[in-house]
C-alpha atoms as a PDB file:
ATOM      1  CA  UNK A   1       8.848 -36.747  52.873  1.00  0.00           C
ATOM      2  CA  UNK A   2       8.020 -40.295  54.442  1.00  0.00           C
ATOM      3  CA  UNK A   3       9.764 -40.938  57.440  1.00  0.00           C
ATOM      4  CA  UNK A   4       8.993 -44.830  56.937  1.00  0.00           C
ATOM      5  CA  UNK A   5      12.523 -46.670  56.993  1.00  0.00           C
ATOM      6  CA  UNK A   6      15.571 -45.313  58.129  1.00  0.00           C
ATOM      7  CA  UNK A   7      14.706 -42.007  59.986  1.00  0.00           C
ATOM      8  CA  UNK A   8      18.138 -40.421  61.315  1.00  0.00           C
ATOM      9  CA  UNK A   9      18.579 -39.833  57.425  1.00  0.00           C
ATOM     10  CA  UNK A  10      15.199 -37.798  57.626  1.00  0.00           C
ATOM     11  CA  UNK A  11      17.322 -35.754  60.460  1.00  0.00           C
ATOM     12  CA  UNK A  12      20.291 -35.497  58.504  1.00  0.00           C
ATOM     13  CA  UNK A  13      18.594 -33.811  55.450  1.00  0.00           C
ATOM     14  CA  UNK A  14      16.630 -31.713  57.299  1.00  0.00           C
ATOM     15  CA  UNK A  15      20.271 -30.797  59.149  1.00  0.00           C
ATOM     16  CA  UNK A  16      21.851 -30.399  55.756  1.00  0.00           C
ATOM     17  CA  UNK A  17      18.900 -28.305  54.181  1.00  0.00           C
ATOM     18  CA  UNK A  18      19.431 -25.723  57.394  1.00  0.00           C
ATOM     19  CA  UNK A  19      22.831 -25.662  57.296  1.00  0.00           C
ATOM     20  CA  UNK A  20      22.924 -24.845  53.666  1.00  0.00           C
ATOM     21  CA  UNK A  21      20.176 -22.036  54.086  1.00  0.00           C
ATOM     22  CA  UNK A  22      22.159 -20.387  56.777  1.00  0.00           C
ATOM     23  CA  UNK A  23      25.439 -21.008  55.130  1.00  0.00           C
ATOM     24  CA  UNK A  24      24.109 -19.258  52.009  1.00  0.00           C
ATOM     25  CA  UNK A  25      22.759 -16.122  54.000  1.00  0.00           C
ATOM     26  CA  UNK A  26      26.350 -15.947  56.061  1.00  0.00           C
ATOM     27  CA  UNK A  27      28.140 -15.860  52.313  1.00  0.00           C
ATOM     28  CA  UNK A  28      25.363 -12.992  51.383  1.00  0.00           C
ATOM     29  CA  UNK A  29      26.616 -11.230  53.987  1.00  0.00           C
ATOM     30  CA  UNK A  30      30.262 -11.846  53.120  1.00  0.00           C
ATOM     31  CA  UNK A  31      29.652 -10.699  49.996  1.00  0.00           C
ATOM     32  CA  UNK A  32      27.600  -7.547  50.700  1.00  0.00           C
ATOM     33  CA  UNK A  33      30.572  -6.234  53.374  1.00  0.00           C
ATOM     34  CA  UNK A  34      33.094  -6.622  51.086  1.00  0.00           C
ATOM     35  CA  UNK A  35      31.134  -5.384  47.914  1.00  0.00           C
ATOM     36  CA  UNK A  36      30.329  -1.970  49.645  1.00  0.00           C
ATOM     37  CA  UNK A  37      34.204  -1.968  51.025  1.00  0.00           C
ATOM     38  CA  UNK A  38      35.168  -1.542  47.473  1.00  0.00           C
ATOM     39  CA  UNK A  39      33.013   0.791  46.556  1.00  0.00           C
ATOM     40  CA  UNK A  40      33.465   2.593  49.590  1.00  0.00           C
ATOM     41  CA  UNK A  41      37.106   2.152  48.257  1.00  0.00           C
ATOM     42  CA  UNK A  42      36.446   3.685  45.017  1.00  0.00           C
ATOM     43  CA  UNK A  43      35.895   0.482  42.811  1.00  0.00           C
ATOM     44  CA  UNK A  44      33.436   1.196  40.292  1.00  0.00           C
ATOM     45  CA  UNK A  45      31.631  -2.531  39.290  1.00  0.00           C
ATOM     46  CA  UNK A  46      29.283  -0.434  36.217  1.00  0.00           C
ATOM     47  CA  UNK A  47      32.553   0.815  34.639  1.00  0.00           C
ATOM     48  CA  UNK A  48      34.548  -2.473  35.022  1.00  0.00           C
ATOM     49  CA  UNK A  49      32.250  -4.757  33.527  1.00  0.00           C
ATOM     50  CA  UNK A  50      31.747  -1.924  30.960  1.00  0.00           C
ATOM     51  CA  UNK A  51      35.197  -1.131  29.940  1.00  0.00           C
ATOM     52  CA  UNK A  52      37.171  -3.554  31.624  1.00  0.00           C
ATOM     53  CA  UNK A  53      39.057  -6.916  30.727  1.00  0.00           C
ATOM     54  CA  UNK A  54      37.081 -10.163  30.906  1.00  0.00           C
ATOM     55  CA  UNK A  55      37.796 -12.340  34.672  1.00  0.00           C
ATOM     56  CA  UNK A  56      38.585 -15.390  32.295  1.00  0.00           C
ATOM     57  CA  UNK A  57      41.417 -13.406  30.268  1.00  0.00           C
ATOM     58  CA  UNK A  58      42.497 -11.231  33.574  1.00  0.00           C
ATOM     59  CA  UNK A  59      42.861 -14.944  35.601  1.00  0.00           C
ATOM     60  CA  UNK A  60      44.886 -16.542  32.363  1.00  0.00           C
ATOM     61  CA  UNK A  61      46.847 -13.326  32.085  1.00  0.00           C
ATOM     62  CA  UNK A  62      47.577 -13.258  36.145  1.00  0.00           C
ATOM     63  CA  UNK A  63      48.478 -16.974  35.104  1.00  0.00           C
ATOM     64  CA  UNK A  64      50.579 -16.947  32.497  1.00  0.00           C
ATOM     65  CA  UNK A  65      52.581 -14.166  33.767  1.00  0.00           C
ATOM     66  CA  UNK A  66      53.545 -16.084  37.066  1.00  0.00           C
ATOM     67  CA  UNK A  67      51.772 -13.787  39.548  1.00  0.00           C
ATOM     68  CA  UNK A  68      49.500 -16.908  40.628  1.00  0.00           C
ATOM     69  CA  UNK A  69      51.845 -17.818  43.077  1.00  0.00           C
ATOM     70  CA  UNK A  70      53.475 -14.677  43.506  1.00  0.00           C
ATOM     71  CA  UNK A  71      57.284 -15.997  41.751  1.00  0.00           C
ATOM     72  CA  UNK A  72      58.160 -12.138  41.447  1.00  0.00           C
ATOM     73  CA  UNK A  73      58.015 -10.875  45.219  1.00  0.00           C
ATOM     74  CA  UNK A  74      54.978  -8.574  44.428  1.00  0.00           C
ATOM     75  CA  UNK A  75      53.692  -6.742  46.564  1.00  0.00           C
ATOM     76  CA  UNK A  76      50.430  -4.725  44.971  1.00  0.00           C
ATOM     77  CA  UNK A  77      49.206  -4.360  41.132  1.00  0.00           C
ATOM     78  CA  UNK A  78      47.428  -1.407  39.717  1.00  0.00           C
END
């Protein structure tokens, strides 16, 4: 990259490419904590994508019922 012209937007990219990289490797981690909480919790991801319903149809189903914004005072769903 040329830093001929403006160069504080050299500085800000640069910025922006490290904040993605270590925003990306904070949501890994995220994501690795809470995947091994459900497992840890019993969840088994093999035999749900397997056997169980589609994230598209569950999320219009959990729609279309009215439990998006919780209408019927619920307070857990098995």
């Amino acid at each position: 990259m040329s830093i001929s012209g403006n160069k504080s937007i050299v500085v800000r990219r640069v910025f922006a490419e490290d904040l993605d990289s270590e925003l990306l490797m904070i949501k890994e981690a995220i994501l690795t904590d809470s995947i091994e909480l459900f497992k840890r919790q019993g969840i088994d991801f093999e035999k749900n994508k397997e056997k169980g319903i589609d994230s598209k149809d569950f999320a219009k189903k959990f729609w279309d019922y009215g439990l998006v914004f919780n209408s019927y005072g619920l307070k857990s769903i098995t």
